[in-house]
C-alpha atoms as a PDB file:
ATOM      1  CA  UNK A   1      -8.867  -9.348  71.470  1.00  0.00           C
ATOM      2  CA  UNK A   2      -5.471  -8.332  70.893  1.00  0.00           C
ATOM      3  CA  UNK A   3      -4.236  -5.808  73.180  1.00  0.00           C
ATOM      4  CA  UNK A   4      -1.879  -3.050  70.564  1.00  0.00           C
ATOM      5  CA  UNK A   5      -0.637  -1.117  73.746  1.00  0.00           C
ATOM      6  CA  UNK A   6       2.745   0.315  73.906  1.00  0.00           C
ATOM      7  CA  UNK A   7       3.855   2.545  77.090  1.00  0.00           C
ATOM      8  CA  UNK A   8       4.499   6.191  76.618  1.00  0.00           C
ATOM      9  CA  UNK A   9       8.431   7.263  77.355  1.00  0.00           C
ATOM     10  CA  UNK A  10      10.001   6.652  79.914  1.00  0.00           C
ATOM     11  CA  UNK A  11       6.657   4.273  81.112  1.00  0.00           C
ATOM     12  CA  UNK A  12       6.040   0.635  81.500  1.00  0.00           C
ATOM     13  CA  UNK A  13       2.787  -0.880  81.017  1.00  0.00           C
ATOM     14  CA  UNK A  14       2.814  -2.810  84.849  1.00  0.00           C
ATOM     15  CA  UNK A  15       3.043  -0.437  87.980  1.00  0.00           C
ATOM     16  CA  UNK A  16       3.978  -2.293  91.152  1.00  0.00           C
ATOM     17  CA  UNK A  17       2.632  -0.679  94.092  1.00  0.00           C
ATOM     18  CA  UNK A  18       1.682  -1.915  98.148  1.00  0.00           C
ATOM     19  CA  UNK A  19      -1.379  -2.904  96.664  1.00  0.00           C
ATOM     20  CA  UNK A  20      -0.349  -5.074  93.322  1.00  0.00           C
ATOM     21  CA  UNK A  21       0.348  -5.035  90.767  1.00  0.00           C
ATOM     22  CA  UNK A  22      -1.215  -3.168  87.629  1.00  0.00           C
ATOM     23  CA  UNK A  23      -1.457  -2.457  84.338  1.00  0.00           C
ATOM     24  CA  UNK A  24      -1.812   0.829  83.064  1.00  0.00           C
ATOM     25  CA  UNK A  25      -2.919   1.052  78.871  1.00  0.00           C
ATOM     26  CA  UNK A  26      -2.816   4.257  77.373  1.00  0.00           C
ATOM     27  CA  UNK A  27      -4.874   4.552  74.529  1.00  0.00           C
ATOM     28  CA  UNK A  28      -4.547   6.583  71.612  1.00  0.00           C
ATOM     29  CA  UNK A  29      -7.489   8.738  70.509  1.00  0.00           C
ATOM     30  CA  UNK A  30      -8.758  11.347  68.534  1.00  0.00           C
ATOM     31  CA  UNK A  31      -7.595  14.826  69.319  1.00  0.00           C
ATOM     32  CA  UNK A  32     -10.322  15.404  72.343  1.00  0.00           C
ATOM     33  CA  UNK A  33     -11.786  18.621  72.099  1.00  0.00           C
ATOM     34  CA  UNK A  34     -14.701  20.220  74.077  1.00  0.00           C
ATOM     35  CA  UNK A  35     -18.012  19.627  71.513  1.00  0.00           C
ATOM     36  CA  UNK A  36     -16.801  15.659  72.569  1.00  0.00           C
ATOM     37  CA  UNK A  37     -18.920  13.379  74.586  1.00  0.00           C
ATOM     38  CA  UNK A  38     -16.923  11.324  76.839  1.00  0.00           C
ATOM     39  CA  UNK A  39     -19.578   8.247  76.377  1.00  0.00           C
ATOM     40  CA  UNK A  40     -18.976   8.681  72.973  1.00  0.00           C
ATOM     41  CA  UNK A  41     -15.460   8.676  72.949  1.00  0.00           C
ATOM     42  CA  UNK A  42     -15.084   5.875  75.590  1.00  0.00           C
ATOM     43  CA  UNK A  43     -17.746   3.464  73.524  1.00  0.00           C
ATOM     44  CA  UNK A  44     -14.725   4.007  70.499  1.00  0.00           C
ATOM     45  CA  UNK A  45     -11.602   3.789  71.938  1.00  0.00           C
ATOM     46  CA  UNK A  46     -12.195   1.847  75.449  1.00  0.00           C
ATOM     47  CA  UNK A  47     -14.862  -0.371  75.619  1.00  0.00           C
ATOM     48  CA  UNK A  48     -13.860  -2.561  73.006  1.00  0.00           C
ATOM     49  CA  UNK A  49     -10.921  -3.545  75.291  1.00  0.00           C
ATOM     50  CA  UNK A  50     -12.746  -3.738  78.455  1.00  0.00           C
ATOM     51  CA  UNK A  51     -13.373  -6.860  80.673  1.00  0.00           C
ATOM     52  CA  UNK A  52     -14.971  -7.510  83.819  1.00  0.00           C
ATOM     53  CA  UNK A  53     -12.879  -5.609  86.696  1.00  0.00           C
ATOM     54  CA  UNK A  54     -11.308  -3.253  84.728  1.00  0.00           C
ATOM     55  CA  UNK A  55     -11.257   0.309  85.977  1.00  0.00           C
ATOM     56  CA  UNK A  56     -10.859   3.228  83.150  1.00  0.00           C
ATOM     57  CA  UNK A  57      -8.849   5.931  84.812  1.00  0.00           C
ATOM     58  CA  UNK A  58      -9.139   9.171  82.592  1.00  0.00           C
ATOM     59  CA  UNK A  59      -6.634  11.935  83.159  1.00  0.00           C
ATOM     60  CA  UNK A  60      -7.473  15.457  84.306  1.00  0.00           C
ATOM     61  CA  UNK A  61      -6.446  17.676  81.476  1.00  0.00           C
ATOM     62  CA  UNK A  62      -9.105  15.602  79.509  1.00  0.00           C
ATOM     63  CA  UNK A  63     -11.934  16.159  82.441  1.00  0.00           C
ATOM     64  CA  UNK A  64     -11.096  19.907  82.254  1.00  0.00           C
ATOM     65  CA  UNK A  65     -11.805  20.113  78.530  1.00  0.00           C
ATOM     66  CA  UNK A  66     -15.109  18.004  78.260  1.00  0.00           C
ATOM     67  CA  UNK A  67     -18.266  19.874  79.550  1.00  0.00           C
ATOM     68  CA  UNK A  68     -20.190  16.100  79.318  1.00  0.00           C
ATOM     69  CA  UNK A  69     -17.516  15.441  82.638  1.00  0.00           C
ATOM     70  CA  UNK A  70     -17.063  19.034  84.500  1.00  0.00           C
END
């Protein structure tokens, strides 16, 4: 599947840390409000890029706004 990432400003889409290298995908969505469910917005926007290994990091501003993860 194609992957139609581009990295916010100022961001590239590899990090390089002591540990690897990574890639980081931000993904566009919705405007997430709190009558979401994160399972429902993950099986949307995320899953249909996921492979085996992959690790979805979510950020906190989202986790504060989405009973279904607080």
């Amino acid at each position: 599947m194609e992957m139609p990432f581009e990295p916010n400003e100022g961001k590239n889409l590899t990090i390089d840390t002591d540990f690897g290298t990574y890639a980081r995908y931000p993904i566009r969505t919705h405007v997430i409000m709190k009558e979401d469910v994160m399972t429902d917005v993950l099986d949307k926007y995320v899953c249909p890029y996921l492979e085996k290994g992959d690790t979805v990091i979510i950020s906190e501003k989202i986790i504060a706004i989405t009973p279904s993860l607080s």
